[in-house]
PDB file of N, CA and C in Angstrom:
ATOM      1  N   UNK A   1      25.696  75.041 134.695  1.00  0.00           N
ATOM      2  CA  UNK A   1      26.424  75.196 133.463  1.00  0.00           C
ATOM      3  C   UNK A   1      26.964  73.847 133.016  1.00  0.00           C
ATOM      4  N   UNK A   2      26.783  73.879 131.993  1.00  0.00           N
ATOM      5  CA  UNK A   2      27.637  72.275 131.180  1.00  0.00           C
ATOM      6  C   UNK A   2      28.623  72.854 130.036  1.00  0.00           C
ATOM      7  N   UNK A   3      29.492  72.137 129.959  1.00  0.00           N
ATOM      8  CA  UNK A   3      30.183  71.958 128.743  1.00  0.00           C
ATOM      9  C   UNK A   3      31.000  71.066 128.452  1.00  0.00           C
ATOM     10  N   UNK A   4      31.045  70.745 127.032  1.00  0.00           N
ATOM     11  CA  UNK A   4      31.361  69.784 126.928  1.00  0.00           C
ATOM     12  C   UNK A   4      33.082  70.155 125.577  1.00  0.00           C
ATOM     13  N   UNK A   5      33.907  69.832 126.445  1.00  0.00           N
ATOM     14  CA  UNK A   5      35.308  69.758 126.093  1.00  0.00           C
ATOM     15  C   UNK A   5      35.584  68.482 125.274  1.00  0.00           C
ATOM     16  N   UNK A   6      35.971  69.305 123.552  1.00  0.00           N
ATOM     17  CA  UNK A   6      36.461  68.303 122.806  1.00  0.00           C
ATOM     18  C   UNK A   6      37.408  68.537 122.619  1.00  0.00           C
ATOM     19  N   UNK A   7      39.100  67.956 122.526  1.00  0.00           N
ATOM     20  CA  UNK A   7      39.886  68.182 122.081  1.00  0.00           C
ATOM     21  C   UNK A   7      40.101  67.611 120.343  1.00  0.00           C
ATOM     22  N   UNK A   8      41.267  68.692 119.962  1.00  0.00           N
ATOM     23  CA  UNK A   8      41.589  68.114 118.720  1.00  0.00           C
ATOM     24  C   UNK A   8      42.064  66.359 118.839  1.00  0.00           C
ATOM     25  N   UNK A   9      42.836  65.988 119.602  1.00  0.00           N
ATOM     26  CA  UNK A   9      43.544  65.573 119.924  1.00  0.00           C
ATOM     27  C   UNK A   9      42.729  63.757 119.706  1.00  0.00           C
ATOM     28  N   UNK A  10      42.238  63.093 119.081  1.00  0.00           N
ATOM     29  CA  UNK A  10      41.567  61.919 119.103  1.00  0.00           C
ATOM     30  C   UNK A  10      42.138  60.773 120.359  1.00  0.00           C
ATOM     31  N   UNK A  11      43.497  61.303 120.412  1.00  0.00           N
ATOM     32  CA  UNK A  11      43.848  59.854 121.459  1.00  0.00           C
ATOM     33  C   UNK A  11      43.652  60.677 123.093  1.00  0.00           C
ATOM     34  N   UNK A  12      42.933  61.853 123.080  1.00  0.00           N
ATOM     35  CA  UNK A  12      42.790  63.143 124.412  1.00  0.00           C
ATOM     36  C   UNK A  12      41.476  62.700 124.760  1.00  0.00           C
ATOM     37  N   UNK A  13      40.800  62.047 125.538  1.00  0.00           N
ATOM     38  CA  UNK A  13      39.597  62.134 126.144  1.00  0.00           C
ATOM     39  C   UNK A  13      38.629  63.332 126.403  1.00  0.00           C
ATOM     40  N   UNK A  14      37.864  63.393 125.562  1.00  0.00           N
ATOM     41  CA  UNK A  14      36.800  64.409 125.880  1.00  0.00           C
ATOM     42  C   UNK A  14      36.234  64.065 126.984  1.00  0.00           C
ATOM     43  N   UNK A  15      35.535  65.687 127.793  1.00  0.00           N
ATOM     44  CA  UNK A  15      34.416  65.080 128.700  1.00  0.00           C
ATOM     45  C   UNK A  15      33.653  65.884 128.247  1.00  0.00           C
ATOM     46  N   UNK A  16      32.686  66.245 129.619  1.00  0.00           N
ATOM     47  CA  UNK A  16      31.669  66.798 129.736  1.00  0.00           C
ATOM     48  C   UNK A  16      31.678  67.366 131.462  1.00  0.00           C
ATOM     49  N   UNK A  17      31.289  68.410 131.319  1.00  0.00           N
ATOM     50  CA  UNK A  17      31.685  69.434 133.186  1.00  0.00           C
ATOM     51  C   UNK A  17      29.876  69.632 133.378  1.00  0.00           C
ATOM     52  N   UNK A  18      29.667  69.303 134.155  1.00  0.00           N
ATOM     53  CA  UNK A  18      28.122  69.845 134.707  1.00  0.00           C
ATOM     54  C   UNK A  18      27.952  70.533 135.647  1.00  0.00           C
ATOM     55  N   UNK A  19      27.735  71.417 136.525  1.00  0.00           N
ATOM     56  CA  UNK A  19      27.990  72.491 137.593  1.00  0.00           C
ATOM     57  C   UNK A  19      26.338  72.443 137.942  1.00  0.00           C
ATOM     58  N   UNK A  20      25.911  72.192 139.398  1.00  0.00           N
ATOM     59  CA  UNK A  20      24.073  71.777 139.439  1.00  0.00           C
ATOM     60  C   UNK A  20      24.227  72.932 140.856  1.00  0.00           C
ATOM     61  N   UNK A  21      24.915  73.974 141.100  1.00  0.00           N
ATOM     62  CA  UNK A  21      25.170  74.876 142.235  1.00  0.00           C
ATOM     63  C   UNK A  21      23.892  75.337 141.944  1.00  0.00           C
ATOM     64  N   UNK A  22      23.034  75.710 140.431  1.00  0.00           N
ATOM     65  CA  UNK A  22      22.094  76.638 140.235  1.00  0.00           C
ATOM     66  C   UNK A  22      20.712  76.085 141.097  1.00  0.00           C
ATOM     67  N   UNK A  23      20.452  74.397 141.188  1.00  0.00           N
ATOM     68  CA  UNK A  23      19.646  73.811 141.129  1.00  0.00           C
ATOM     69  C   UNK A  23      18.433  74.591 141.805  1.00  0.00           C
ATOM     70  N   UNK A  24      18.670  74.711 143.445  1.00  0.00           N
ATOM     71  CA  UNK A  24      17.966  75.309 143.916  1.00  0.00           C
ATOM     72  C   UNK A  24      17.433  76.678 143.471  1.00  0.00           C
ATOM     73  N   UNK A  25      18.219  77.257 142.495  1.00  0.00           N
ATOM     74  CA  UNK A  25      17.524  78.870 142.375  1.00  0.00           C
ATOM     75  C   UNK A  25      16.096  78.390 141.285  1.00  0.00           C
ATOM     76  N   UNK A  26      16.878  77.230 140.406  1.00  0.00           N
ATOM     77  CA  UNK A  26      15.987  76.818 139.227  1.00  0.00           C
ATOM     78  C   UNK A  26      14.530  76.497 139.822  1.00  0.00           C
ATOM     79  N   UNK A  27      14.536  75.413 141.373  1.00  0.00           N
ATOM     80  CA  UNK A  27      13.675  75.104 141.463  1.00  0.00           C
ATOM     81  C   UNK A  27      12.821  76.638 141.773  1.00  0.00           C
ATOM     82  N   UNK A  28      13.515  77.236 142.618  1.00  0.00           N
ATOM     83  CA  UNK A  28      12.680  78.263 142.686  1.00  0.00           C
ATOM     84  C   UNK A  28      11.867  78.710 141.813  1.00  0.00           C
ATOM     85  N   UNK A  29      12.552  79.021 140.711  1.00  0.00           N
ATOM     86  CA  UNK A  29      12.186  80.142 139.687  1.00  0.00           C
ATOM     87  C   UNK A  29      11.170  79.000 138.844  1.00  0.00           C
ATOM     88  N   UNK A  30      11.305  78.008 138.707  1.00  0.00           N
ATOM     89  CA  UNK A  30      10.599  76.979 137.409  1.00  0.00           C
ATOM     90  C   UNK A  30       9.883  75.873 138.162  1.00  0.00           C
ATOM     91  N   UNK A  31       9.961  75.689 139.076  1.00  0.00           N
ATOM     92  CA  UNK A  31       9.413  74.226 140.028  1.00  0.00           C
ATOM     93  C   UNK A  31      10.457  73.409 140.018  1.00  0.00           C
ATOM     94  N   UNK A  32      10.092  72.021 140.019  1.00  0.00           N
ATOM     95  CA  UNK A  32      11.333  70.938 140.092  1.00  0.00           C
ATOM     96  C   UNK A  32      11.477  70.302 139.153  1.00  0.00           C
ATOM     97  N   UNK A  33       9.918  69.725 138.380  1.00  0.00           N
ATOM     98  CA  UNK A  33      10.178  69.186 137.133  1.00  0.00           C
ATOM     99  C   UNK A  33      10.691  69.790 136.037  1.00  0.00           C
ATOM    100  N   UNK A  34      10.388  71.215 136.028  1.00  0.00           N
ATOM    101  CA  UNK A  34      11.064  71.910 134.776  1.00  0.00           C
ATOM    102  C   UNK A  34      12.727  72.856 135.400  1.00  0.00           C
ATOM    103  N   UNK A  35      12.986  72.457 136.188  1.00  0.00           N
ATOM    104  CA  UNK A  35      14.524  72.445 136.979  1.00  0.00           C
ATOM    105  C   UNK A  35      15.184  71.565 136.211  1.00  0.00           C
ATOM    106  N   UNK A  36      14.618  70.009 136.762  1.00  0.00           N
ATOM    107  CA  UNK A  36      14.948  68.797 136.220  1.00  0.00           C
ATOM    108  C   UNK A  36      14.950  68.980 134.782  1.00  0.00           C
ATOM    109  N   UNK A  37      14.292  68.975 134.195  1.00  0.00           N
ATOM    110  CA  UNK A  37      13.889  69.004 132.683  1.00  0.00           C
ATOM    111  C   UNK A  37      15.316  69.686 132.105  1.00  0.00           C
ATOM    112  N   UNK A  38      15.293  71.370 132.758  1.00  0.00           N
ATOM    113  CA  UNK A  38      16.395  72.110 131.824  1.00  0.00           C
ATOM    114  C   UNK A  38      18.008  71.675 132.143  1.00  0.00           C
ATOM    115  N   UNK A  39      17.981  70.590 133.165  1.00  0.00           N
ATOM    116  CA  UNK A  39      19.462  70.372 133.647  1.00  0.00           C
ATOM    117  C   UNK A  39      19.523  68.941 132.826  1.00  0.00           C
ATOM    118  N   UNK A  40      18.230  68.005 132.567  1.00  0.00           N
ATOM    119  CA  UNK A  40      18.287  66.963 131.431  1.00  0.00           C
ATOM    120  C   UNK A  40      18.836  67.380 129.976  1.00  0.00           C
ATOM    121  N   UNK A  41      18.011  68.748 129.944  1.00  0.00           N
ATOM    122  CA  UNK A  41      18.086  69.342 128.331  1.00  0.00           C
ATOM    123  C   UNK A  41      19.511  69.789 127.941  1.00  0.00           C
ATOM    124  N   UNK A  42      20.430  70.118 128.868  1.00  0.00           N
ATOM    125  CA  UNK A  42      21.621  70.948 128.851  1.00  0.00           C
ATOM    126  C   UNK A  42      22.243  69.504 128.889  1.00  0.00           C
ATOM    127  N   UNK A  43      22.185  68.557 129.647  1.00  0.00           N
ATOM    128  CA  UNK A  43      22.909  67.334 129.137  1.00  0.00           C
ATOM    129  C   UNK A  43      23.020  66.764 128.090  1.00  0.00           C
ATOM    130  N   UNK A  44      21.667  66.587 127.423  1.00  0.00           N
ATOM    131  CA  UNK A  44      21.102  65.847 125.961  1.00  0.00           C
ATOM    132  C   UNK A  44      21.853  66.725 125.397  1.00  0.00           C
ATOM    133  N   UNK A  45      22.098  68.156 125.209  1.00  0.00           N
ATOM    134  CA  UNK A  45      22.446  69.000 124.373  1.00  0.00           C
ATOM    135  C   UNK A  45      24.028  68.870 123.922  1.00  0.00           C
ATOM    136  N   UNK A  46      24.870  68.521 124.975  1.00  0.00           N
ATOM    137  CA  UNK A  46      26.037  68.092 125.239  1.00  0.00           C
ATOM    138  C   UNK A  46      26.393  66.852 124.775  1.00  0.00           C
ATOM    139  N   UNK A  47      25.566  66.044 124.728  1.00  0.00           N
ATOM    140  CA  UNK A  47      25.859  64.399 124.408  1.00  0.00           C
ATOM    141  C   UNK A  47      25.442  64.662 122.846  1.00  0.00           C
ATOM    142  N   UNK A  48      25.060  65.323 122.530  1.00  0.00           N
ATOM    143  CA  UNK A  48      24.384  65.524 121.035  1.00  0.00           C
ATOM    144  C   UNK A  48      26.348  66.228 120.539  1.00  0.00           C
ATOM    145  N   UNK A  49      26.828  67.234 121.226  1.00  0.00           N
ATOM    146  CA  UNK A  49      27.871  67.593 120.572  1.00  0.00           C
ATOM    147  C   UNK A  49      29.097  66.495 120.833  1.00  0.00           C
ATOM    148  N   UNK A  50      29.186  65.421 121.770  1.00  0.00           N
ATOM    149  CA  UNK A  50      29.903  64.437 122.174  1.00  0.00           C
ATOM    150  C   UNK A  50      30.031  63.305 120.733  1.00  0.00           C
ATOM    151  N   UNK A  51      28.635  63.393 120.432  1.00  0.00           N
ATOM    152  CA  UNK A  51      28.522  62.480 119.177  1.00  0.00           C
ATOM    153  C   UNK A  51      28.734  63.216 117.744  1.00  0.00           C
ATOM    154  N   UNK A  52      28.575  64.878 117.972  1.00  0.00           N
ATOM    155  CA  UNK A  52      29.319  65.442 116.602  1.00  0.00           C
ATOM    156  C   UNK A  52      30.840  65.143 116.427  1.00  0.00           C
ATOM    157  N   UNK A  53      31.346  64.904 117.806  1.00  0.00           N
ATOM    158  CA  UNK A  53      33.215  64.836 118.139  1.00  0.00           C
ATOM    159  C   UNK A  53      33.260  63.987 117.431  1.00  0.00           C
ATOM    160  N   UNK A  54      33.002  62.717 117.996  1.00  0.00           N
ATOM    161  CA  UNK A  54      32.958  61.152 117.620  1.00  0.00           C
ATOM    162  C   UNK A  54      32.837  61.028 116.155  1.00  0.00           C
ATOM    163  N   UNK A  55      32.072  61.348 115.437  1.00  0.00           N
ATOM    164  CA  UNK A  55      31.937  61.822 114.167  1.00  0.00           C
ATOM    165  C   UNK A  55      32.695  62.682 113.096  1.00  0.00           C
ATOM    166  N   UNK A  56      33.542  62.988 113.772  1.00  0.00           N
ATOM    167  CA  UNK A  56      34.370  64.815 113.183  1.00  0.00           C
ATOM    168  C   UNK A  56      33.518  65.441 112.427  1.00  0.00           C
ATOM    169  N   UNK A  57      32.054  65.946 112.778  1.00  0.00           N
ATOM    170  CA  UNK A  57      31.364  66.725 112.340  1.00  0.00           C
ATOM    171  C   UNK A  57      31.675  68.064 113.363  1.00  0.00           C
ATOM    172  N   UNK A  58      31.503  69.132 112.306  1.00  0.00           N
ATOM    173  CA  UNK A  58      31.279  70.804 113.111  1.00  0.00           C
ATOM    174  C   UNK A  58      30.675  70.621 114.215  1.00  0.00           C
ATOM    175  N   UNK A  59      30.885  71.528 114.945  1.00  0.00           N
ATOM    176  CA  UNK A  59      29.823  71.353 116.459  1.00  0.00           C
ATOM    177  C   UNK A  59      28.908  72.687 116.167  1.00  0.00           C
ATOM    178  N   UNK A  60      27.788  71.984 115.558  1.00  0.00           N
ATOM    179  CA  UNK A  60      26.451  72.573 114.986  1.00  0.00           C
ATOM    180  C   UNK A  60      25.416  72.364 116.252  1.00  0.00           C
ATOM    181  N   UNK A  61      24.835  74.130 116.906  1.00  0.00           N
ATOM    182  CA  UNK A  61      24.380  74.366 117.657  1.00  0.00           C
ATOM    183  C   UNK A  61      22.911  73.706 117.458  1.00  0.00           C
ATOM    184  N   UNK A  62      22.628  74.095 116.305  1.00  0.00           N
ATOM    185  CA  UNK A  62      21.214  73.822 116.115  1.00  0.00           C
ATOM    186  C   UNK A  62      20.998  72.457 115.858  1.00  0.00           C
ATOM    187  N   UNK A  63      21.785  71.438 115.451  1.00  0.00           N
ATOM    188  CA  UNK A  63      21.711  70.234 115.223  1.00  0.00           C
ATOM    189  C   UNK A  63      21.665  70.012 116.551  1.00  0.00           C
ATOM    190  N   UNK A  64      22.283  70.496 117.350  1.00  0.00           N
ATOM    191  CA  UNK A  64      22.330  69.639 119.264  1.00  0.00           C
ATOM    192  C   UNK A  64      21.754  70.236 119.991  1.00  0.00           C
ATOM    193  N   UNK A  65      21.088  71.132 119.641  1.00  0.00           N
ATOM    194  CA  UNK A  65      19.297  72.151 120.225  1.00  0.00           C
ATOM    195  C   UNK A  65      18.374  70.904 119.648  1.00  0.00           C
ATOM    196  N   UNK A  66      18.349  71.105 118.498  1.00  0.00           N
ATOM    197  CA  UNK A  66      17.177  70.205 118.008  1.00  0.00           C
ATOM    198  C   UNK A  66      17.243  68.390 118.560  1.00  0.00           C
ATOM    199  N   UNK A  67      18.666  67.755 118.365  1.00  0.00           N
ATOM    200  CA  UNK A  67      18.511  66.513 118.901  1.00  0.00           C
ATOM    201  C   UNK A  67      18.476  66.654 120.328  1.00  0.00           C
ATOM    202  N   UNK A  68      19.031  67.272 121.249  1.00  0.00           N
ATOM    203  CA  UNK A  68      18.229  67.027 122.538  1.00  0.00           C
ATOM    204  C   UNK A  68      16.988  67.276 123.092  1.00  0.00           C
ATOM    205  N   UNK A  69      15.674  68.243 122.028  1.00  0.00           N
ATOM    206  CA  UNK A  69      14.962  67.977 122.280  1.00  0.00           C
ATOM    207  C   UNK A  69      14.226  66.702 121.955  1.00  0.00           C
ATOM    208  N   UNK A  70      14.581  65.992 120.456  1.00  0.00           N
ATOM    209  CA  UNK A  70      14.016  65.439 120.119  1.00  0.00           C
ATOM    210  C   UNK A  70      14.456  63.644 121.004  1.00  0.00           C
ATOM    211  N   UNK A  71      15.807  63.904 121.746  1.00  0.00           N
ATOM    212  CA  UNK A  71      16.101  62.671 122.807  1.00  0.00           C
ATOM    213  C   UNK A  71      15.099  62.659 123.854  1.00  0.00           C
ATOM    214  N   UNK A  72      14.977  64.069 124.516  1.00  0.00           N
ATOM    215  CA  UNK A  72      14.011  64.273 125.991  1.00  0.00           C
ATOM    216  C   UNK A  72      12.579  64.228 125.268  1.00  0.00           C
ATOM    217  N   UNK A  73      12.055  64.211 124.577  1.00  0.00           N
ATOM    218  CA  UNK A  73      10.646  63.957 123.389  1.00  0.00           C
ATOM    219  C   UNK A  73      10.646  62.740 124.056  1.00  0.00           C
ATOM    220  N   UNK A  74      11.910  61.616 123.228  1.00  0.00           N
ATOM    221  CA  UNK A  74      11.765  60.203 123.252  1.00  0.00           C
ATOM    222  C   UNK A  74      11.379  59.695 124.639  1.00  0.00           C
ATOM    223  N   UNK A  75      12.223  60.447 125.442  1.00  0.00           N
ATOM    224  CA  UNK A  75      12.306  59.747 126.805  1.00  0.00           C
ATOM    225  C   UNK A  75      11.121  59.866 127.390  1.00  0.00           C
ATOM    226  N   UNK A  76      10.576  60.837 127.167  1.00  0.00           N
ATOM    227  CA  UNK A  76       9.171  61.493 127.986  1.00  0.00           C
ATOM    228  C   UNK A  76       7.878  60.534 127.419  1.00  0.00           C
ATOM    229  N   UNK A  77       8.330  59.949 126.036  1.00  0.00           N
ATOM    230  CA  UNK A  77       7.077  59.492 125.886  1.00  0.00           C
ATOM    231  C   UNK A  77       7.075  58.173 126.360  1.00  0.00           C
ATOM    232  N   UNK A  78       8.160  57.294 127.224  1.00  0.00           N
ATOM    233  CA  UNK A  78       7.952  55.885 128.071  1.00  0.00           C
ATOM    234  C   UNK A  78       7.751  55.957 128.918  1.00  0.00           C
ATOM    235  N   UNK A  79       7.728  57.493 129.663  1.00  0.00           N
ATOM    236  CA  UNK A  79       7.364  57.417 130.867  1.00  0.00           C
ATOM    237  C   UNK A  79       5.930  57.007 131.598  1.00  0.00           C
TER     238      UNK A  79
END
């Protein structure tokens, strides 16, 4: 599980909580690369709403669905 805690508060430090207890069931169920992949994707997804904060934009789901795929896109294609 991730989430990412914004406060109203501008001078309050946001974070971000990541919880990886699942990892092993993931690998089970998906292999390792697509384990890896969905615990990358749930990050990107988070850093996408980190930068709506930063911004004082809404925290728009689909804007930070769509940019973390389109971050893990980027990344995948230097590999």
């Amino acid at each position: 599980m991730l989430l990412f805690f914004s406060p109203y508060d501008k001078t309050v430090e946001p974070y971000i909580r990541i919880a990886t207890g699942d990892y092993e069931e993931l690998v089970s169920e998906r292999g390792k690369n697509d384990a890896l992949w969905a615990i990358l994707s749930s990050m990107a997804h988070e850093i996408i709403h980190y930068q709506q904060w930063l911004e004082d934009k809404e925290m728009d789901e689909k804007e930070a669905e769509n940019g973390s795929e389109e971050s893990l896109d980027s990344y995948y294609r230097f590999l």
